[in-house]
Protein backbone atom coordinates (compact mmCIF):
# COMPACT_ATOMS: atom_id res chain seq x y z
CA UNK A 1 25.59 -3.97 10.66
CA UNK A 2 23.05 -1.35 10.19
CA UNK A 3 19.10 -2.08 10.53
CA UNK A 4 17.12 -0.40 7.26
CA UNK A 5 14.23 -1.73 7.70
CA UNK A 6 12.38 -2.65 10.97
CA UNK A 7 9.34 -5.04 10.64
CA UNK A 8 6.17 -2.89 12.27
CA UNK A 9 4.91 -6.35 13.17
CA UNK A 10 7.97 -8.67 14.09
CA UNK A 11 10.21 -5.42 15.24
CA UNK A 12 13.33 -7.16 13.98
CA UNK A 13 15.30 -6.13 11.18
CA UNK A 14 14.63 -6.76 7.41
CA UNK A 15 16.88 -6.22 4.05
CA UNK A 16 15.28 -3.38 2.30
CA UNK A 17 17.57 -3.69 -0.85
CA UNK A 18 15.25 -6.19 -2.58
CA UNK A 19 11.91 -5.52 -4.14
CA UNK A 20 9.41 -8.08 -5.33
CA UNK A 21 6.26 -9.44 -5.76
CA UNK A 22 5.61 -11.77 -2.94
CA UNK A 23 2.47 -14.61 -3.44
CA UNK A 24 2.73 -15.86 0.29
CA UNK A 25 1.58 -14.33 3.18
CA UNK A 26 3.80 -12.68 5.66
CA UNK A 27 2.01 -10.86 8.62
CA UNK A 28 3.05 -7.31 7.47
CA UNK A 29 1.27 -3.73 7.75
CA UNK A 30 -0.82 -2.60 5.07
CA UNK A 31 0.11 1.00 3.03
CA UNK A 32 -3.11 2.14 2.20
CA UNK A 33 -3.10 5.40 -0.11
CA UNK A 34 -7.26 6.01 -1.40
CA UNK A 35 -10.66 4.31 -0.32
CA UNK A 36 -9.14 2.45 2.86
CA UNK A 37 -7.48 5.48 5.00
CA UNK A 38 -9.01 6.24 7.80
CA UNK A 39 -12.48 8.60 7.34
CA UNK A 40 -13.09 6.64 3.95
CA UNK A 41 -15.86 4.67 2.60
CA UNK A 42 -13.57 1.39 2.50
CA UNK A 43 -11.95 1.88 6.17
CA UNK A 44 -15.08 2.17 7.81
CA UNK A 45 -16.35 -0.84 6.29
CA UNK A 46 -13.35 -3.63 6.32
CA UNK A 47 -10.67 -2.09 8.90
CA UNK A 48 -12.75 0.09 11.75
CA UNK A 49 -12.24 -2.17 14.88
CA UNK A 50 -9.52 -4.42 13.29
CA UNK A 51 -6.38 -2.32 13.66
CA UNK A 52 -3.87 -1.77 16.12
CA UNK A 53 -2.36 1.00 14.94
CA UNK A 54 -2.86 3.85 12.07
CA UNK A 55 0.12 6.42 11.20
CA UNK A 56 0.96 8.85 8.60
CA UNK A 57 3.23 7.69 5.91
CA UNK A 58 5.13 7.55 2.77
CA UNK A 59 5.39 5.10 -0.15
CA UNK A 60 8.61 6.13 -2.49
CA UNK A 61 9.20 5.17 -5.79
CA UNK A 62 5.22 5.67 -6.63
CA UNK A 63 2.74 8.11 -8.25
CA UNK A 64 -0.74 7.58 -8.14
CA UNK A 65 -3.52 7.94 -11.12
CA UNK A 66 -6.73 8.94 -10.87
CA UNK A 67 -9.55 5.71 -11.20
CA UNK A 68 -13.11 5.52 -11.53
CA UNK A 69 -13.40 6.58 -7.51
CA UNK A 70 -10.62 5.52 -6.10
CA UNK A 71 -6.84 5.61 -7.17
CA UNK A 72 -4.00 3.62 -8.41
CA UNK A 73 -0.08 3.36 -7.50
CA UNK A 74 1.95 3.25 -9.44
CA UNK A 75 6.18 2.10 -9.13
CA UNK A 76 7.66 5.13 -10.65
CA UNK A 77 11.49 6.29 -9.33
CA UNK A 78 11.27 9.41 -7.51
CA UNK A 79 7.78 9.32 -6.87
CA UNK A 80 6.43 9.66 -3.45
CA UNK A 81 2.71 8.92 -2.64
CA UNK A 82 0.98 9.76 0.74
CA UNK A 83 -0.75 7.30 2.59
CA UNK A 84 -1.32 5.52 5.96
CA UNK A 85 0.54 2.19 7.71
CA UNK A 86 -2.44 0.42 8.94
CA UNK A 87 -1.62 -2.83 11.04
CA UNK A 88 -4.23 -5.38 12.03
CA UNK A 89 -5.21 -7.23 15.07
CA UNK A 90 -3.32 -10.35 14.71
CA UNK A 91 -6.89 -12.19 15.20
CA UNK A 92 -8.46 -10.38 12.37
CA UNK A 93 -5.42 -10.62 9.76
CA UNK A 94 -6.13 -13.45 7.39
CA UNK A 95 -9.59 -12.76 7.07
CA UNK A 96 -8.94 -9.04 6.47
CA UNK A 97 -5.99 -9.97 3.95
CA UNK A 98 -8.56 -12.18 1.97
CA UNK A 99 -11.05 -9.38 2.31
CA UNK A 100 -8.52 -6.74 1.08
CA UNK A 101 -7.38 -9.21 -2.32
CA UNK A 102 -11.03 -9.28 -2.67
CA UNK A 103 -11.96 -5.76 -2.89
CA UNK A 104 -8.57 -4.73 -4.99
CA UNK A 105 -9.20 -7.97 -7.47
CA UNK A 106 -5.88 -9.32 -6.47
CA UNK A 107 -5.45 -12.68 -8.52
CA UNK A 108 -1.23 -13.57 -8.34
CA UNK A 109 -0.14 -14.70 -11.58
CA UNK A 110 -2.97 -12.96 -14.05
CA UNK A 111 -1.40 -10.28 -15.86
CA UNK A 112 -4.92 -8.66 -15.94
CA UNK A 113 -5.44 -8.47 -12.64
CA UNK A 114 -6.83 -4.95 -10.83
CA UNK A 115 -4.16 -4.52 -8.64
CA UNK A 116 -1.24 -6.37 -7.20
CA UNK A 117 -0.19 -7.48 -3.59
CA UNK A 118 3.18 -6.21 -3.45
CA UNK A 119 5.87 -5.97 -0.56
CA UNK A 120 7.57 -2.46 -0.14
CA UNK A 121 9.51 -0.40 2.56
CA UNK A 122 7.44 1.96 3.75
CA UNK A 123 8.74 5.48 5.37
CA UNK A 124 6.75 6.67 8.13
CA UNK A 125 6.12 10.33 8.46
CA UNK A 126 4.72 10.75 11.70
CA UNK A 127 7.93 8.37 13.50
CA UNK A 128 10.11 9.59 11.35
CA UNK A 129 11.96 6.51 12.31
CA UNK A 130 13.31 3.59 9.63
CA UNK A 131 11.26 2.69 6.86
CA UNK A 132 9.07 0.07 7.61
CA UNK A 133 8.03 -3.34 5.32
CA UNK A 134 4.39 -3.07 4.22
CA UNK A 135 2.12 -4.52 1.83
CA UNK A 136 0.70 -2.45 -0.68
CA UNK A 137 -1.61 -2.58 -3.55
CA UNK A 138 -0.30 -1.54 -7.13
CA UNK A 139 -2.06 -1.13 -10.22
CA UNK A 140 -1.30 -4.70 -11.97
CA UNK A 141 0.50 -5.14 -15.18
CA UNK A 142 -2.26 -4.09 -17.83
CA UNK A 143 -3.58 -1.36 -15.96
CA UNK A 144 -0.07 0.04 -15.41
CA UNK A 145 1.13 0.17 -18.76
CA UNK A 146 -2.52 2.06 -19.69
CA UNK A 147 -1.84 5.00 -16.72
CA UNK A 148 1.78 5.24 -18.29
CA UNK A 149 0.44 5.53 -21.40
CA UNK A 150 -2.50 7.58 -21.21
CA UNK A 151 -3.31 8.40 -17.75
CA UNK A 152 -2.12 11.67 -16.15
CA UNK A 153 -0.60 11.50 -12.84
CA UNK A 154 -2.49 12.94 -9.16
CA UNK A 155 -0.24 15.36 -8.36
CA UNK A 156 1.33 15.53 -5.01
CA UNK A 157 1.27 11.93 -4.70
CA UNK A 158 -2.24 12.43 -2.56
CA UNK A 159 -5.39 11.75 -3.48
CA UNK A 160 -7.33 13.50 -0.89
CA UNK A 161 -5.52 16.38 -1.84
CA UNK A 162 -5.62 15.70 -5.12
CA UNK A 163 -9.95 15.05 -4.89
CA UNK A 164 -10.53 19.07 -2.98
């Protein structure tokens, strides 16, 4: 049997075939893709000090939209959106986790919510290893079917790139 997906915090292998929305909390690296990598305003105040570990990588199946100072992901097939896998200290992961729903106005179940807590596989650039499980914040429901609608997308996929 062949490994797809390696855990960045367990290191054993996971089943990348299945997407979904998961409500319960698995100790899993974070994608972050706007105000939380590294040298912005939201990294320096939640995750500076709390992370083991900060790498270059890729989200597929994405594209991002532009927001009022700070971006949104989007699933999209063929998409790709640049980010960064940022893993916690295992002592500061709940609290961070509850800090991070907070700030993206994660509420599971509400159709209106800002963004949702969603589990994906992860490609790392800077490895270039297997892809690797993360959580990751996408625009929720509402606010999805608006960018679709009427938003245009960041292109590139990065929003550093896309803010120069």
């Amino acid at each position: 049997m062949t490994c797809h997906v390696h855990s960045a915090f367990t290191g054993k292998c996971e089943d990348a075939e299945e997407e979904r929305i998961v409500s319960v909390t698995a100790a899993l690296p974070f994608f972050v893709y706007g105000t939380l990598r590294p040298g912005e305003v939201n990294h320096d105040l939640l995750l500076r000090g709390r992370t083991l570990a900060e790498e270059p990588a890729l989200l597929p199946d994405a594209v991002l939209y532009a927001g009022p100072g700070y971006p949104y992901a989007v699933h999209a097939p063929g998409g790709t959106v640049t980010g960064d896998l940022v893993t916690a200290h295992p002592w500061a992961y709940d609290a961070l986790l509850a800090e991070l729903d907070r700030l993206e106005e994660y509420r599971p179940g509400d159709p209106h919510t800002l963004y949702e807590r969603v589990e994906r596989a992860t490609v790392l650039r800077a490895a270039g290893g297997p892809p690797v499980r993360a959580w990751v914040y996408l625009a929720g429901p509402v606010v999805a079917a608006r960018l679709r609608a009427h938003g245009e997308p960041i292109e590139g996929g990065d929003w550093r790139a896309g803010r120069r």
